[in-house]
Protein backbone atom coordinates (compact mmCIF):
# COMPACT_ATOMS: atom_id res chain seq x y z
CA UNK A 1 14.09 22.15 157.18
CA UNK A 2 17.32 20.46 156.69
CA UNK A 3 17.26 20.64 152.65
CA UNK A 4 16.34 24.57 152.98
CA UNK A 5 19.65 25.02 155.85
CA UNK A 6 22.01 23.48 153.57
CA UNK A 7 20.62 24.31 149.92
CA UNK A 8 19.43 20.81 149.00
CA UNK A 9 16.37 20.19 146.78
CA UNK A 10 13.41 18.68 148.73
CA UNK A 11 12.35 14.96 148.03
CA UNK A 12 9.43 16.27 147.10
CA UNK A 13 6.59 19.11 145.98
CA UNK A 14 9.76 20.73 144.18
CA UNK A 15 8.36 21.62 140.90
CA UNK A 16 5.24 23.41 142.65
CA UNK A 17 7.57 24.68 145.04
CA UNK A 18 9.82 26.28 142.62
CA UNK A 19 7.00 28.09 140.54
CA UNK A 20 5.10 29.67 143.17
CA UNK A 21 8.26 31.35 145.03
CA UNK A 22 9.03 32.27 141.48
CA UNK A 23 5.82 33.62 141.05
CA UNK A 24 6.15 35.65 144.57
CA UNK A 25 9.68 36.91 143.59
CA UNK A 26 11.18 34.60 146.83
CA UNK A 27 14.88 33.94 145.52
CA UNK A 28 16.73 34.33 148.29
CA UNK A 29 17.33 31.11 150.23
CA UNK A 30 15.82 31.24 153.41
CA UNK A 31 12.65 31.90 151.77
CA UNK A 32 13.29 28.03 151.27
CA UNK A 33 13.85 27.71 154.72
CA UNK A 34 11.05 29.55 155.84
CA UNK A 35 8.58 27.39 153.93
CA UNK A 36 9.78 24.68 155.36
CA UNK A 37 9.55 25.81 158.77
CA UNK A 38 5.88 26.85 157.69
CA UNK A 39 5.28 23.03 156.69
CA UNK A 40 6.47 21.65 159.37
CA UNK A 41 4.00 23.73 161.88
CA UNK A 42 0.94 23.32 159.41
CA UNK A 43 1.26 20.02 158.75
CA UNK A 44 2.26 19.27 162.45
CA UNK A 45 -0.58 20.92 164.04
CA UNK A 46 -3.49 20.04 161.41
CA UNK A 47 -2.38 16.65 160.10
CA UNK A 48 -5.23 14.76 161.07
CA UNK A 49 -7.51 17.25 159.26
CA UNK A 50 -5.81 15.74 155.97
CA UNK A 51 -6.94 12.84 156.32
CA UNK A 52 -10.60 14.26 155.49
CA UNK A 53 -9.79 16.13 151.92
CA UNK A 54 -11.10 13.97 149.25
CA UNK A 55 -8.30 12.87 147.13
CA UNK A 56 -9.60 14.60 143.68
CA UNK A 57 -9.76 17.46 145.41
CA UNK A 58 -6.01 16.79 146.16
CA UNK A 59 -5.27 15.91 142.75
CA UNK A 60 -7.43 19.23 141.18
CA UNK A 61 -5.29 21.55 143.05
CA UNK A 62 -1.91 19.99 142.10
CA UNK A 63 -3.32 19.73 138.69
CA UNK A 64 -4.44 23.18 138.34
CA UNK A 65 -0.64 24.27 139.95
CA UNK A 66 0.58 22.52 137.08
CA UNK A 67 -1.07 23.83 134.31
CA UNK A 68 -0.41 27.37 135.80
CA UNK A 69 3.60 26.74 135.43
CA UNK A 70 3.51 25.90 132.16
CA UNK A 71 5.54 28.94 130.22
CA UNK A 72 2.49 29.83 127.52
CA UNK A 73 4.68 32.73 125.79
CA UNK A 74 7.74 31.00 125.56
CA UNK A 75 6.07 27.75 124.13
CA UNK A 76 4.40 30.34 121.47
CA UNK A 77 8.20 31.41 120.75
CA UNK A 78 9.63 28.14 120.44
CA UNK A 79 6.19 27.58 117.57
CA UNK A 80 7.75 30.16 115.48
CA UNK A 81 11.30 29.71 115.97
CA UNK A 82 12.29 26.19 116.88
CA UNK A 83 9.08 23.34 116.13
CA UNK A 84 11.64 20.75 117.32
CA UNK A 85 12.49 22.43 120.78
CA UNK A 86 8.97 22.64 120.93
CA UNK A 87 8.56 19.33 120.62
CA UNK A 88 11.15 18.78 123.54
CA UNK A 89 9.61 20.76 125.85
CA UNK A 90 6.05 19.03 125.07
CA UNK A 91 7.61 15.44 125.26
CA UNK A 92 9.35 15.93 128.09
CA UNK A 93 6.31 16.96 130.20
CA UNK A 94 4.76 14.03 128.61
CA UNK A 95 7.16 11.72 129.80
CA UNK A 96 6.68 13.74 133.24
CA UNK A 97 3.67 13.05 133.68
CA UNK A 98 3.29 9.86 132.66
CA UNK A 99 6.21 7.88 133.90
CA UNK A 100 7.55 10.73 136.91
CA UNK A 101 9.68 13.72 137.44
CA UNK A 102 12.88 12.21 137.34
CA UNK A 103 12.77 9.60 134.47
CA UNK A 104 11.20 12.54 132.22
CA UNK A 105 13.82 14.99 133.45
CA UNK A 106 16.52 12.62 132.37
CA UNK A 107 14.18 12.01 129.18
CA UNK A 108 14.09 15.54 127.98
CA UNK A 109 18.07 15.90 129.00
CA UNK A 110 19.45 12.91 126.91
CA UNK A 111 16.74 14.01 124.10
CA UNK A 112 18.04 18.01 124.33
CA UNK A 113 21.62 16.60 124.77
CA UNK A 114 21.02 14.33 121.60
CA UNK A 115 19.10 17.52 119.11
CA UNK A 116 21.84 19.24 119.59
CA UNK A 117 24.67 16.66 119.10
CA UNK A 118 22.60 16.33 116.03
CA UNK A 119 22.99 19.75 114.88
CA UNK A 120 26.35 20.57 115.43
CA UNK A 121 27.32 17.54 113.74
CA UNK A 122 25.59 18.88 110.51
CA UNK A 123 26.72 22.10 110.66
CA UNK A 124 29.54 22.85 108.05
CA UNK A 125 32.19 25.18 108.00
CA UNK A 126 31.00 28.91 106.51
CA UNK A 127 33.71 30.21 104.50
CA UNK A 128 33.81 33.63 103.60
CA UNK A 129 35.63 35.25 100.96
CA UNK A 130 36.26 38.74 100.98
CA UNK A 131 38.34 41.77 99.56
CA UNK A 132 41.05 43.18 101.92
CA UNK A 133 42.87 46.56 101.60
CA UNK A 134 47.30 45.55 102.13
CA UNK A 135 48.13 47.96 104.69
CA UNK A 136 50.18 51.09 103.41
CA UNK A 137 49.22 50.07 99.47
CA UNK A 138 46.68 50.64 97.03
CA UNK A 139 46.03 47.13 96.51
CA UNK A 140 43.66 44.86 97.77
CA UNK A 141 43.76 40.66 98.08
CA UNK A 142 41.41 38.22 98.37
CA UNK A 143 41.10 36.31 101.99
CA UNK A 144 39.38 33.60 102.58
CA UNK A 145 38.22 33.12 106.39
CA UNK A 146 37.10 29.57 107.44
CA UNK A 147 34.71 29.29 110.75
């Protein structure tokens, strides 16, 4: 209740939390605070009842809430556009999954940070050389315009 009142992210449930009031179209904050009101009563009143759910069954449902954020177009666009943003995206949610949310956000950060240091470092000037009309003459000169 306290990270939805003052705008915080919650220890925890975050990513699943963030894709399904995505999904609903809840962007306004208090929807934050609502579901954590809504939490706090379920989990308060039927807590012991947790203890009964089989733990796969646990892990199928936060499994299958994972597969169902993963951005399917987008990854298609970044196949024909950008193979090593691709490879980014895929790493990082490697690096998610196998080592934790917040070593394989820092991961794909320092990785995206580092691609792109990468490419701006190769890219050279583009000089352009065109004709240009002198204002009040017939004649034209040559310009040359470095960028």
């Amino acid at each position: 209740v306290v990270c939805g009142l003052t705008g915080a992210l919650p220890p925890t449930g975050l990513s699943v939390l963030t894709s399904i009031s995505q999904l609903n179209g809840a962007t306004h904050p208090v929807s934050q605070v609502m579901n954590a009101v809504l939490v706090l009563i379920i989990t308060s009143a039927v807590l012991p009842l947790f203890s009964f759910l089989p733990l796969p069954s646990v892990a199928a449902v936060l499994f299958i809430s994972a597969v169902r954020m993963v951005p399917v177009p987008f990854l298609k666009q970044l196949w024909t556009h950008d193979r090593t943003h691709l490879f980014l995206c895929i790493s990082t949610a490697a690096v998610c999954v196998l080592h934790g949310l917040v070593e394989g956000l820092m991961y794909g950060t320092l990785l995206g940070y580092l691609i792109d240091a990468h490419r701006s470092s190769n890219a050279g000037p583009a000089v352009a050389v065109r004709n240009a009309r002198i204002a009040g003459s017939t004649k034209t000169c040559r310009t040359v315009v470095i960028s």
